[in-house]
N, C-alpha and C. Protein backbone atom coordinates (compact mmCIF):
# COMPACT_ATOMS: atom_id res chain seq x y z
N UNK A 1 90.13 114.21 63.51
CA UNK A 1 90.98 113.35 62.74
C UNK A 1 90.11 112.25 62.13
N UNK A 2 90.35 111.93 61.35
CA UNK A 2 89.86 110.38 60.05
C UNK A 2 90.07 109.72 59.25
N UNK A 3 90.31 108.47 59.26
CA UNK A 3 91.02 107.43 58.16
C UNK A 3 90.16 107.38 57.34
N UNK A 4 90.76 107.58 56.24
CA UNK A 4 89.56 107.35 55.29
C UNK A 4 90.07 105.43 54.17
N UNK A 5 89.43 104.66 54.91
CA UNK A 5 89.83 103.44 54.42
C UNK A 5 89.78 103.07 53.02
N UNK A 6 90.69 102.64 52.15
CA UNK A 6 90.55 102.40 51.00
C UNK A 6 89.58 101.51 50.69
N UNK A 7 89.28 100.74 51.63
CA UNK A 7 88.78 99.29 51.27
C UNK A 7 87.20 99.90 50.70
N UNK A 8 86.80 101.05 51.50
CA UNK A 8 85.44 101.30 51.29
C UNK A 8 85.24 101.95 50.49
N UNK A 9 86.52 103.03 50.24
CA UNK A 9 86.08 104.28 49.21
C UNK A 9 86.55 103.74 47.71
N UNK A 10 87.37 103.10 47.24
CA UNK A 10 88.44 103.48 46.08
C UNK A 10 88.10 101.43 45.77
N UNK A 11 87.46 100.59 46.24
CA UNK A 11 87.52 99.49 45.38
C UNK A 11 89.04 98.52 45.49
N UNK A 12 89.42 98.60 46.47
CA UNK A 12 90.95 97.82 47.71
C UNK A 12 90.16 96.82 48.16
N UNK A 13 90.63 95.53 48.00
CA UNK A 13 90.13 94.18 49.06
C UNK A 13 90.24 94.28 50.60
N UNK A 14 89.47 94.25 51.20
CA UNK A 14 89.11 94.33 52.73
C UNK A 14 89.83 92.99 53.29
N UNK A 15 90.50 92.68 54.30
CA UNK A 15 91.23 91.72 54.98
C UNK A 15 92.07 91.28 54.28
N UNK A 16 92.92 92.25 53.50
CA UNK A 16 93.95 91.71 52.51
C UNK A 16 95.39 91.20 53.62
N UNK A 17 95.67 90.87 54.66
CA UNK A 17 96.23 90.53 55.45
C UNK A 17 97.02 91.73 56.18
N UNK A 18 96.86 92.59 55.64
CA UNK A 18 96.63 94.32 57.12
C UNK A 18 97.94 94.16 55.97
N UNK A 19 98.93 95.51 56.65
CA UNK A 19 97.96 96.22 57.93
C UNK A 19 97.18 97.19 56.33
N UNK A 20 96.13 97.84 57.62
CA UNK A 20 95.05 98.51 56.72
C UNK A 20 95.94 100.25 56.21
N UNK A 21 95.23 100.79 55.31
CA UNK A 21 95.98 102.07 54.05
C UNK A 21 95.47 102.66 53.31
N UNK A 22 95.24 103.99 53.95
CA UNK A 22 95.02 105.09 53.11
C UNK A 22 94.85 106.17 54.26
N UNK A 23 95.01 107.45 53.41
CA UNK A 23 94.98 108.87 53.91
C UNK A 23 94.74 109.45 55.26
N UNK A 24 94.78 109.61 56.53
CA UNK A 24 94.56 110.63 57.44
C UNK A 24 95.19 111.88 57.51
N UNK A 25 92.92 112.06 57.31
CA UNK A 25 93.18 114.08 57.19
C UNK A 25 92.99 114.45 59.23
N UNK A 26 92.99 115.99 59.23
CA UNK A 26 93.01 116.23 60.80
C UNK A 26 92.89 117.74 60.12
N UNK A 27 92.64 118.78 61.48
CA UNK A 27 92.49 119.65 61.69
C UNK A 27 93.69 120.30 61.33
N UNK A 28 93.89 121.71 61.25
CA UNK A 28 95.22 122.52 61.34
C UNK A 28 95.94 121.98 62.66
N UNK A 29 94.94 122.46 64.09
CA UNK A 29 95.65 122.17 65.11
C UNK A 29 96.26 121.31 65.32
N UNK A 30 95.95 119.96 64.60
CA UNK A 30 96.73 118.61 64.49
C UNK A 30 98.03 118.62 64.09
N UNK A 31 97.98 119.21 63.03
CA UNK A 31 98.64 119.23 61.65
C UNK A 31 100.43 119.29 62.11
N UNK A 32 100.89 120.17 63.20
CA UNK A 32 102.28 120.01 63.71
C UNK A 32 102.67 118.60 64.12
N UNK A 33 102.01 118.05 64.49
CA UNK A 33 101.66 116.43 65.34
C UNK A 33 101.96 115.10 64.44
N UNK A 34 101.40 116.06 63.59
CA UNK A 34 101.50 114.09 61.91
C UNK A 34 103.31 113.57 62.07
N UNK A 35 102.96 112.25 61.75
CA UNK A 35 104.14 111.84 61.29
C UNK A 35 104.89 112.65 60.19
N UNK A 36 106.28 111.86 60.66
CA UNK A 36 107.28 112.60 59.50
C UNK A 36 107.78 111.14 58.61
N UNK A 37 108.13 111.43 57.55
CA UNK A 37 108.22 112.37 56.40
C UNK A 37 107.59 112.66 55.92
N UNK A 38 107.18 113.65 55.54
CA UNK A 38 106.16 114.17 54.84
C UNK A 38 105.99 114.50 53.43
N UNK A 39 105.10 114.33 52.82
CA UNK A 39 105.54 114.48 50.91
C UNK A 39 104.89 115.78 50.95
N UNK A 40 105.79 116.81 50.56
CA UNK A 40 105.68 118.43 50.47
C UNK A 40 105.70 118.69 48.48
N UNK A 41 104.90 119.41 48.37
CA UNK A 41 104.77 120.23 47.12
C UNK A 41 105.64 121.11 47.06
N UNK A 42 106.64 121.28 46.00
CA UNK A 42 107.79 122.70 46.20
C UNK A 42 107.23 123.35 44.98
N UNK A 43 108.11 124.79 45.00
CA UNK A 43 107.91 125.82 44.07
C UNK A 43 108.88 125.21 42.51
N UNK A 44 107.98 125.21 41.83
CA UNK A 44 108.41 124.02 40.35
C UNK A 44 109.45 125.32 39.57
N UNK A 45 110.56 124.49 39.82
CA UNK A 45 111.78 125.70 39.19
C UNK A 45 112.46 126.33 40.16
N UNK A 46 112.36 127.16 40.97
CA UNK A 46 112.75 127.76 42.34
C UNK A 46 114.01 127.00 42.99
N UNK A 47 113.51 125.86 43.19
CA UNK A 47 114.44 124.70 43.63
C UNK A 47 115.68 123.97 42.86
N UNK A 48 115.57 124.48 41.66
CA UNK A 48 116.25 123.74 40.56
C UNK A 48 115.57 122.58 39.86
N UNK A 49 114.35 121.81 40.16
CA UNK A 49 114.00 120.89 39.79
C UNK A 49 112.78 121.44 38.55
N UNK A 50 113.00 120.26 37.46
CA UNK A 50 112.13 120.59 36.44
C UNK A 50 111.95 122.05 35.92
N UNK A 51 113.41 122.54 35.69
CA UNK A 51 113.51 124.01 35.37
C UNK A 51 113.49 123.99 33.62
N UNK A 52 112.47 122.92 32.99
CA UNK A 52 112.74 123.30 31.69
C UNK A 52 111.15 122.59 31.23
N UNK A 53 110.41 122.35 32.48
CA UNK A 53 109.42 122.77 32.58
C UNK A 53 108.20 123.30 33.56
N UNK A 54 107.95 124.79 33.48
CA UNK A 54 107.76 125.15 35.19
C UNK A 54 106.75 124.85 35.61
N UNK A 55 105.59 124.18 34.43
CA UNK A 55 103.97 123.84 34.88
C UNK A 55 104.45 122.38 35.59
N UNK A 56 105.64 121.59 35.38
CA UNK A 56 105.22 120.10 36.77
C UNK A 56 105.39 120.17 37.42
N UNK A 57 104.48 119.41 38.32
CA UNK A 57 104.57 119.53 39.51
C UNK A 57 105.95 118.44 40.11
N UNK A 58 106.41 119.44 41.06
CA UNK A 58 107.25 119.17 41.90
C UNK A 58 107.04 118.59 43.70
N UNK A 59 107.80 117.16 44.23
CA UNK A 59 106.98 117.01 45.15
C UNK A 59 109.05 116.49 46.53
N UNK A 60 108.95 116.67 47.76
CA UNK A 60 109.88 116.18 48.43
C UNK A 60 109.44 115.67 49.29
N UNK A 61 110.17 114.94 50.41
CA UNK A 61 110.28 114.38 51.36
C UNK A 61 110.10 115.81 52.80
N UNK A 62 109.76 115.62 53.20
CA UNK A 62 110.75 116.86 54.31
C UNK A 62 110.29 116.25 56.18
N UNK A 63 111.31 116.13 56.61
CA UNK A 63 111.16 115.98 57.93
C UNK A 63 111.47 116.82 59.07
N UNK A 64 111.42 118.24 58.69
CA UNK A 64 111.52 119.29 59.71
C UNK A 64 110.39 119.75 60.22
N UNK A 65 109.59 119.12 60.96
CA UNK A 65 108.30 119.01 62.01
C UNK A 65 109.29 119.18 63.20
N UNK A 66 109.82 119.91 64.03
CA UNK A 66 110.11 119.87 65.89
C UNK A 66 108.77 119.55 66.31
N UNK A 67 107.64 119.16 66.15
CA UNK A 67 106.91 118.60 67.20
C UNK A 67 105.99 117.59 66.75
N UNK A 68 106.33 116.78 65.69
CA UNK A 68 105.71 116.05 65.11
C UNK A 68 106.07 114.55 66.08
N UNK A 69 104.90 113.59 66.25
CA UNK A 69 105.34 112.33 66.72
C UNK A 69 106.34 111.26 65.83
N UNK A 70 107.54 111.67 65.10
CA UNK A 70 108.32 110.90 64.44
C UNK A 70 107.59 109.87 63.16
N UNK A 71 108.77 109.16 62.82
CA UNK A 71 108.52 107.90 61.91
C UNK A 71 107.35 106.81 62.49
N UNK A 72 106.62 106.74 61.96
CA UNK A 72 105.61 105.52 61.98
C UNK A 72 105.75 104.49 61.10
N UNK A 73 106.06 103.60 61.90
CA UNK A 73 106.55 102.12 60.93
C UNK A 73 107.21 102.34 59.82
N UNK A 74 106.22 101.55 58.13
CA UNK A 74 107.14 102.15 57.19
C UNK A 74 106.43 103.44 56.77
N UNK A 75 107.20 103.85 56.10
CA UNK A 75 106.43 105.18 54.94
C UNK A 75 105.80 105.14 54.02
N UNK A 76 106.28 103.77 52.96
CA UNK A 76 104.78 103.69 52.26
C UNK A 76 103.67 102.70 52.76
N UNK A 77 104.03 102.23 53.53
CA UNK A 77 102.48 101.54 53.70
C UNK A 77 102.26 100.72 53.34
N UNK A 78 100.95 99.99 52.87
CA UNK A 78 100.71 99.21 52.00
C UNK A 78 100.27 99.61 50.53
N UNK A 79 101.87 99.33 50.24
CA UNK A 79 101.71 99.90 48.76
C UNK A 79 100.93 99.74 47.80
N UNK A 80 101.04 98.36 47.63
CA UNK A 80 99.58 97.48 46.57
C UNK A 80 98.62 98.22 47.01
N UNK A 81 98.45 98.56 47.80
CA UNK A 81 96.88 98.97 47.90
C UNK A 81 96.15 100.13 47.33
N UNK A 82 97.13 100.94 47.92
CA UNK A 82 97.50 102.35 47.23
C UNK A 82 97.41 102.90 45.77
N UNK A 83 98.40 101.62 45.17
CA UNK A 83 98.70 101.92 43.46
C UNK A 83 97.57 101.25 43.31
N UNK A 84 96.53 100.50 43.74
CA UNK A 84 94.87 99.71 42.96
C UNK A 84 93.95 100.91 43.16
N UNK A 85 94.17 101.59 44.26
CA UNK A 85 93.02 103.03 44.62
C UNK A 85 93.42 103.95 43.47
N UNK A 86 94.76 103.83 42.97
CA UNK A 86 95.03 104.71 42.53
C UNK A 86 94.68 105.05 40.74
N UNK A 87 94.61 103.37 40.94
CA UNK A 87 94.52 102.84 39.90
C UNK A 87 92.76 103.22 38.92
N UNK A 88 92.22 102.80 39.94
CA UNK A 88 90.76 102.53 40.33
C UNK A 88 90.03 104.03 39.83
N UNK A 89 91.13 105.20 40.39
CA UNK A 89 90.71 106.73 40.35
C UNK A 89 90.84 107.17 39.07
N UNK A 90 91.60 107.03 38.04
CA UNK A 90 92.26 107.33 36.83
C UNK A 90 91.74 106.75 35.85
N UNK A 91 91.19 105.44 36.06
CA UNK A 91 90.54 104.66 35.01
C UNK A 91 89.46 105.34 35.18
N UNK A 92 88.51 105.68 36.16
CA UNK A 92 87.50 106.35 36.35
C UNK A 92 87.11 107.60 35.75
N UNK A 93 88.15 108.59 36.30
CA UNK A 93 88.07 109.49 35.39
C UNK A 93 87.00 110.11 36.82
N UNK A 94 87.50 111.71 36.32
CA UNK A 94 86.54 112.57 37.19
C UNK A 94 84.98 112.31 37.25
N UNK A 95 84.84 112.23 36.21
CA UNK A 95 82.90 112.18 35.88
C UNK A 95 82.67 110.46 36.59
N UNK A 96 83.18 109.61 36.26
CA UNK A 96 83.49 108.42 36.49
C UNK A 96 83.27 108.10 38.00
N UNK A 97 84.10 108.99 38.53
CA UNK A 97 84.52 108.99 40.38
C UNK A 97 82.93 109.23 40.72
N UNK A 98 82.89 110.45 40.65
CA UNK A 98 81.27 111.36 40.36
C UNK A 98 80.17 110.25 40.63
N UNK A 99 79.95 109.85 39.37
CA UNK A 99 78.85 108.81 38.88
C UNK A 99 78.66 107.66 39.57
N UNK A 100 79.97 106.88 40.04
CA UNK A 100 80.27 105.90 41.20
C UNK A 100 79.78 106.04 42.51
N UNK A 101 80.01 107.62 42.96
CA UNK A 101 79.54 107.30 44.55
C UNK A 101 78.33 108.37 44.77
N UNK A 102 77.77 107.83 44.04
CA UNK A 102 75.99 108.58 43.82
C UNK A 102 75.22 107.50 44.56
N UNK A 103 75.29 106.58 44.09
CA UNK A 103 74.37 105.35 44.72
C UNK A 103 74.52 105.07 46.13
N UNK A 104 75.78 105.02 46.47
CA UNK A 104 76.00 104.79 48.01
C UNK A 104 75.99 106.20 48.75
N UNK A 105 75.90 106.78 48.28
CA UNK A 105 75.69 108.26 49.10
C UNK A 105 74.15 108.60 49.63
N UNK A 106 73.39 107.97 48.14
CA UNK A 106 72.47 108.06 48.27
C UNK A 106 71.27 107.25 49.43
N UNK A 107 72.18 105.83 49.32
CA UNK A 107 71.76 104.95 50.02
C UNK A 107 71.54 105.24 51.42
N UNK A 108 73.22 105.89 52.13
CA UNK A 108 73.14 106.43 53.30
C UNK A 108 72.07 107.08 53.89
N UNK A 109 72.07 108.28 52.98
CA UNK A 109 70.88 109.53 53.31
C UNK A 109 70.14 108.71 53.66
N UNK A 110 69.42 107.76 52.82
CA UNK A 110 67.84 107.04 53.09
C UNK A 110 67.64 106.30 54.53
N UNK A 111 69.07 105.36 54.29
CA UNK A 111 69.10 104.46 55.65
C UNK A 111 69.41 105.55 56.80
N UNK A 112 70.05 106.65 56.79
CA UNK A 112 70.15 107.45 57.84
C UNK A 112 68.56 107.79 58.31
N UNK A 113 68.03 108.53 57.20
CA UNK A 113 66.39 108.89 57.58
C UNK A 113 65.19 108.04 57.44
N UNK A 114 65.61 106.70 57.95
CA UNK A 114 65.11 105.72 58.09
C UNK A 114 64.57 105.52 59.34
């Protein structure tokens, strides 16, 4: 399992008065375990939604996990934070994202084999 903190990756103010926000990934084996609700991808059209156009994407809520550890606090989180990462990603632009975390990647390697 791993938080991947906004503050470090995506350009989010660090000690913005908590609580702290963004993404935890985990294993499959985890994966029954995550909190619920969960934002699920559906079949675009299938469902009735956006049946007049079938390329968008379609997204729900769903809380049928039987073995998931329930609701955790709120559900979105810290939102501000979220919509600035999000923000941060789009202005960037793929090549953008790319080009950004070259330097600190790079940095690591060195200080790692240091």
């Amino acid at each position: 399992m791993i938080h991947l903190n906004l503050h470090k990756t995506f350009s989010t103010p660090h000690g913005g008065g908590g609580p702290g926000s963004g993404p935890v990934c985990c294993t499959k084996e985890l994966e029954p375990f995550l909190p619920v609700p969960r934002v699920v991808r559906t079949q675009s059209g299938s469902d009735g939604v956006n049946v007049d156009n079938p390329n968008a994407a379609t997204f729900k809520l769903d809380s049928d996990y039987p073995q998931s550890i329930g609701r955790v606090k709120a559900f979105l989180g810290n939102y501000g934070m979220m919509l600035r990462a999000l923000s941060y990603i789009l202005t960037h632009g793929y090549d953008g994202l790319r080009e950004a975390t070259k330097p600190p990647c790079l940095t690591r390697v060195t200080l790692r084999t240091a």
